[in-house]
Protein backbone atom coordinates (compact mmCIF):
# COMPACT_ATOMS: atom_id res chain seq x y z
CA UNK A 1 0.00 0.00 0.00
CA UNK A 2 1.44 3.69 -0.99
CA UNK A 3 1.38 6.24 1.54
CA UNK A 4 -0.73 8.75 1.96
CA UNK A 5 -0.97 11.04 -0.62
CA UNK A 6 -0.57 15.00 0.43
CA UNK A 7 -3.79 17.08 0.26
CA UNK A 8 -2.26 19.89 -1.54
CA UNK A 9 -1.50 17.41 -4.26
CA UNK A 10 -4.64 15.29 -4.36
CA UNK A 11 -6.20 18.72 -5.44
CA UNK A 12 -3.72 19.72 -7.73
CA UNK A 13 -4.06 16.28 -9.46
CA UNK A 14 -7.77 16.70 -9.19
CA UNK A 15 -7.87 20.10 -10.69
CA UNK A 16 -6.02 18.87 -13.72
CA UNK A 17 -8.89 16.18 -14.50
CA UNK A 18 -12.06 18.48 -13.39
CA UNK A 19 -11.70 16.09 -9.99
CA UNK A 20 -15.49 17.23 -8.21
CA UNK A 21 -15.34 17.45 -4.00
CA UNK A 22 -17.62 14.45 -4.27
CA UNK A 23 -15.50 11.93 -5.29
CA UNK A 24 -12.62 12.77 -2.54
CA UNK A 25 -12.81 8.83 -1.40
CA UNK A 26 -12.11 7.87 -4.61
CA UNK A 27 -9.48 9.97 -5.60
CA UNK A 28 -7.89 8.72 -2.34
CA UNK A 29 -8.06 5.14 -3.27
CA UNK A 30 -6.67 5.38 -6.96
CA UNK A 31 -3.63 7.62 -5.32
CA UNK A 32 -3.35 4.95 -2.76
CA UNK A 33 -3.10 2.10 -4.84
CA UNK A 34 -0.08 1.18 -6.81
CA UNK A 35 0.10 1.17 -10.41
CA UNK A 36 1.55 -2.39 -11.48
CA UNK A 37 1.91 -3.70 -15.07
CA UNK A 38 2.19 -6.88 -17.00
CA UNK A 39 2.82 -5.16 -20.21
CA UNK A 40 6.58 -3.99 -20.43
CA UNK A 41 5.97 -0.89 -22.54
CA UNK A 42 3.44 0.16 -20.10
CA UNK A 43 6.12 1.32 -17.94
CA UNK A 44 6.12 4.49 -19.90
CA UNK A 45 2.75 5.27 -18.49
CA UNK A 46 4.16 5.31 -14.84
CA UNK A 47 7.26 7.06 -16.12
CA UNK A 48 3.81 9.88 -17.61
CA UNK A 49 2.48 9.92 -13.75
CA UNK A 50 5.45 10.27 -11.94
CA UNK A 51 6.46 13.21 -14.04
CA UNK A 52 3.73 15.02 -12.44
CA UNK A 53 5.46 14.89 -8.80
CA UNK A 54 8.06 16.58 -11.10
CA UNK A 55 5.75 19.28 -12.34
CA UNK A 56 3.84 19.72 -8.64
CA UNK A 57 7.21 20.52 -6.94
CA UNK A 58 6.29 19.81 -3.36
CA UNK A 59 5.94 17.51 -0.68
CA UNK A 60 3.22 15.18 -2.49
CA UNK A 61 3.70 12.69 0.63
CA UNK A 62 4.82 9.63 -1.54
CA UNK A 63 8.60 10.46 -1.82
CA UNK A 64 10.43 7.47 -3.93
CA UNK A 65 7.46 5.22 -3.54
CA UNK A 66 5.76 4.02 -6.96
CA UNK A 67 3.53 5.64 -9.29
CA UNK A 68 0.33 5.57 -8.15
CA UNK A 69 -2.76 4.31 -10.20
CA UNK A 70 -4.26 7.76 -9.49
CA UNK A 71 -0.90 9.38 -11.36
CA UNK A 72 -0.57 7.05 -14.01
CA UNK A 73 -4.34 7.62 -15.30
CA UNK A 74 -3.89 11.65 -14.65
CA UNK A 75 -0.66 11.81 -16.72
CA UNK A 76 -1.57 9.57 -19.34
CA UNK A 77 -5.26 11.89 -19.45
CA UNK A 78 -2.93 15.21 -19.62
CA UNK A 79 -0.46 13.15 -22.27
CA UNK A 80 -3.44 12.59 -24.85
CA UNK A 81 -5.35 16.09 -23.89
CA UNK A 82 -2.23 18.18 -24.45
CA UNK A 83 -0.04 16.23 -27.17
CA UNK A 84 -3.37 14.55 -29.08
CA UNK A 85 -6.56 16.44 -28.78
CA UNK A 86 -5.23 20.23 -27.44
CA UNK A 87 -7.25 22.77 -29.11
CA UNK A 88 -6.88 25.25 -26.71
CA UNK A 89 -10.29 25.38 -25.47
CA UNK A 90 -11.41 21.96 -23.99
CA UNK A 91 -9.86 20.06 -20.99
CA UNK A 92 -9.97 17.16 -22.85
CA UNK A 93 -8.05 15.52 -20.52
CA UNK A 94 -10.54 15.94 -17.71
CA UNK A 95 -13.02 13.95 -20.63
CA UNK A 96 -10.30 11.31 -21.18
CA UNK A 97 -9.89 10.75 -17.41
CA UNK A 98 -14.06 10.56 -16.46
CA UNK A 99 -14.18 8.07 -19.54
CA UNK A 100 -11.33 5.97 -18.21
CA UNK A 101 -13.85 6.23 -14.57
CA UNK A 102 -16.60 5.10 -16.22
CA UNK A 103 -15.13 2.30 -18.34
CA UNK A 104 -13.46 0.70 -14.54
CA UNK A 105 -16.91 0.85 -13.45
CA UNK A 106 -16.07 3.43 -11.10
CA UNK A 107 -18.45 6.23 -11.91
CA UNK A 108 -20.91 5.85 -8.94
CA UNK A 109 -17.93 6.03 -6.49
CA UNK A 110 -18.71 9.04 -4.65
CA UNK A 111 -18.23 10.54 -1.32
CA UNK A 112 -21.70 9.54 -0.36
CA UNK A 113 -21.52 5.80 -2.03
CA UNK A 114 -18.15 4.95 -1.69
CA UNK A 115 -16.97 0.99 -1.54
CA UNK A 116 -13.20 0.19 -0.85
CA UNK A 117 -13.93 -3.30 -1.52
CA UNK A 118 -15.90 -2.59 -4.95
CA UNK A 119 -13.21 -0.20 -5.85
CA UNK A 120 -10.54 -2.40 -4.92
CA UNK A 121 -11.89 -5.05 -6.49
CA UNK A 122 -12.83 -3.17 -9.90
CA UNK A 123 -8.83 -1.99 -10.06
CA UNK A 124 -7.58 -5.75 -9.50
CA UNK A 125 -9.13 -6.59 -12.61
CA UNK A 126 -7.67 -3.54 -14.48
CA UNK A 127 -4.22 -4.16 -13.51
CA UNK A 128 -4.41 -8.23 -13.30
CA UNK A 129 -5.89 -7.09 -16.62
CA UNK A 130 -8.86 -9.65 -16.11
CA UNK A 131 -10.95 -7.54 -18.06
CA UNK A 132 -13.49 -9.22 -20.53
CA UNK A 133 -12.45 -9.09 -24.49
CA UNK A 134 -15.00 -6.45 -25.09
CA UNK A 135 -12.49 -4.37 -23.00
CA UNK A 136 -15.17 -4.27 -20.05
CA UNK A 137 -13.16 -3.02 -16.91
CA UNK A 138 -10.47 -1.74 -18.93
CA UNK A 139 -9.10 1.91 -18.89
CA UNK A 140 -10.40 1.99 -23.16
CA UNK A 141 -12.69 -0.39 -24.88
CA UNK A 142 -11.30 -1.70 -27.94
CA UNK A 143 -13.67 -0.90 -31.55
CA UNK A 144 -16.08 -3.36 -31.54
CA UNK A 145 -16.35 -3.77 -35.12
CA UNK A 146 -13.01 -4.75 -35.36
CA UNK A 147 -12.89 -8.38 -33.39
CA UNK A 148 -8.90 -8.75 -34.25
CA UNK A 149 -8.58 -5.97 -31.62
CA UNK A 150 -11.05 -7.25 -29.18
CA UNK A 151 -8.73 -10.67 -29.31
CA UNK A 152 -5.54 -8.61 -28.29
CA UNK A 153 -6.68 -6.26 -25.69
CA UNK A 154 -5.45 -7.86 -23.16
CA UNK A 155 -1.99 -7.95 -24.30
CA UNK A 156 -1.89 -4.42 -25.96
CA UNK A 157 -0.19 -1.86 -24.23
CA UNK A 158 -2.88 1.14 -22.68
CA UNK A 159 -1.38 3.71 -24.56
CA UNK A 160 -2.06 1.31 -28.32
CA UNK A 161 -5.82 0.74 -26.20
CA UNK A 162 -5.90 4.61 -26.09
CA UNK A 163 -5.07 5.30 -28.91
CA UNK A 164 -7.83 2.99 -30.76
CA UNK A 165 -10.41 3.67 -28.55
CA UNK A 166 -9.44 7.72 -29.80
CA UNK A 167 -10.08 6.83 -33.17
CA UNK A 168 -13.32 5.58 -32.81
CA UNK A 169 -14.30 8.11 -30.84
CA UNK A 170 -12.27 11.51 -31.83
């Protein structure tokens, strides 16, 4: 288990994603669950969250632990909404991030309905990537008029998931 994340930074990372008050608990439990892959490129997307302890610039509370799950899905929602979609006038990565919410199954999480063992349990299957071919309880759903991808999903790296799921959908 990571420690606790600061306050100051929680916010920060929540501002950058259009994080609401009401899901506090679950912002919480993404930063306090480590972000763990099976896919070796998918490194780079922890290498995209800790960069943002970089860009904070003070205490954050988690020092040299990993990259959080919390920090992995807010950098790689800033990576796509600045470097793929930017036009300036959208946060897209705040859209990019509440997608990524509502594809875990995590949508309903708030303050006021808030399960550690649902949410726990809904993030085991991301990372253990346990996730149904139809992408269901994966960060992206693959096209589903394209089966070929369905069959890979769960051995494609998230940013090649992203990046599908964008062009269906961008």
């Amino acid at each position: 288990m990571i420690s606790r994340i600061s306050d100051g930074y929680l916010n920060w990372l929540m501002d950058k994603v259009d994080g609401e008050k009401g899901y506090l608990e679950l912002f919480r439990a993404l930063g306090s669950r480590e972000f763990t892959w099976t896919i070796k490129n998918d490194a780079n997307r922890a290498s995209d969250g800790l960069m943002l302890r970089d860009h904070y610039g003070y205490y954050t509370g988690l020092n040299e632990q990993p990259c959080t799950v919390l920090e992995m899905m807010v950098g790689l929602s800033i990576r796509v909404g600045e470097e793929l979609l930017w036009d300036g006038e959208v946060n897209y990565a705040g859209i990019i991030f509440w997608k990524m919410i509502e594809n875990l199954h995590l949508e309903m999480e708030t303050n006021w309905n808030f399960d550690d063992e649902y949410v726990d349990s809904r993030l085991d299957i991301f990372l253990g990537r346990n996730y149904g071919n139809d992408g269901d309880g994966a960060l992206f759903r693959p096209n589903q008029n394209h089966p070929k991808s369905q069959k890979r999903w769960k051995t494609t790296e998230v940013w090649y998931q992203m990046q599908s799921w964008l062009d269906e959908n961008f």
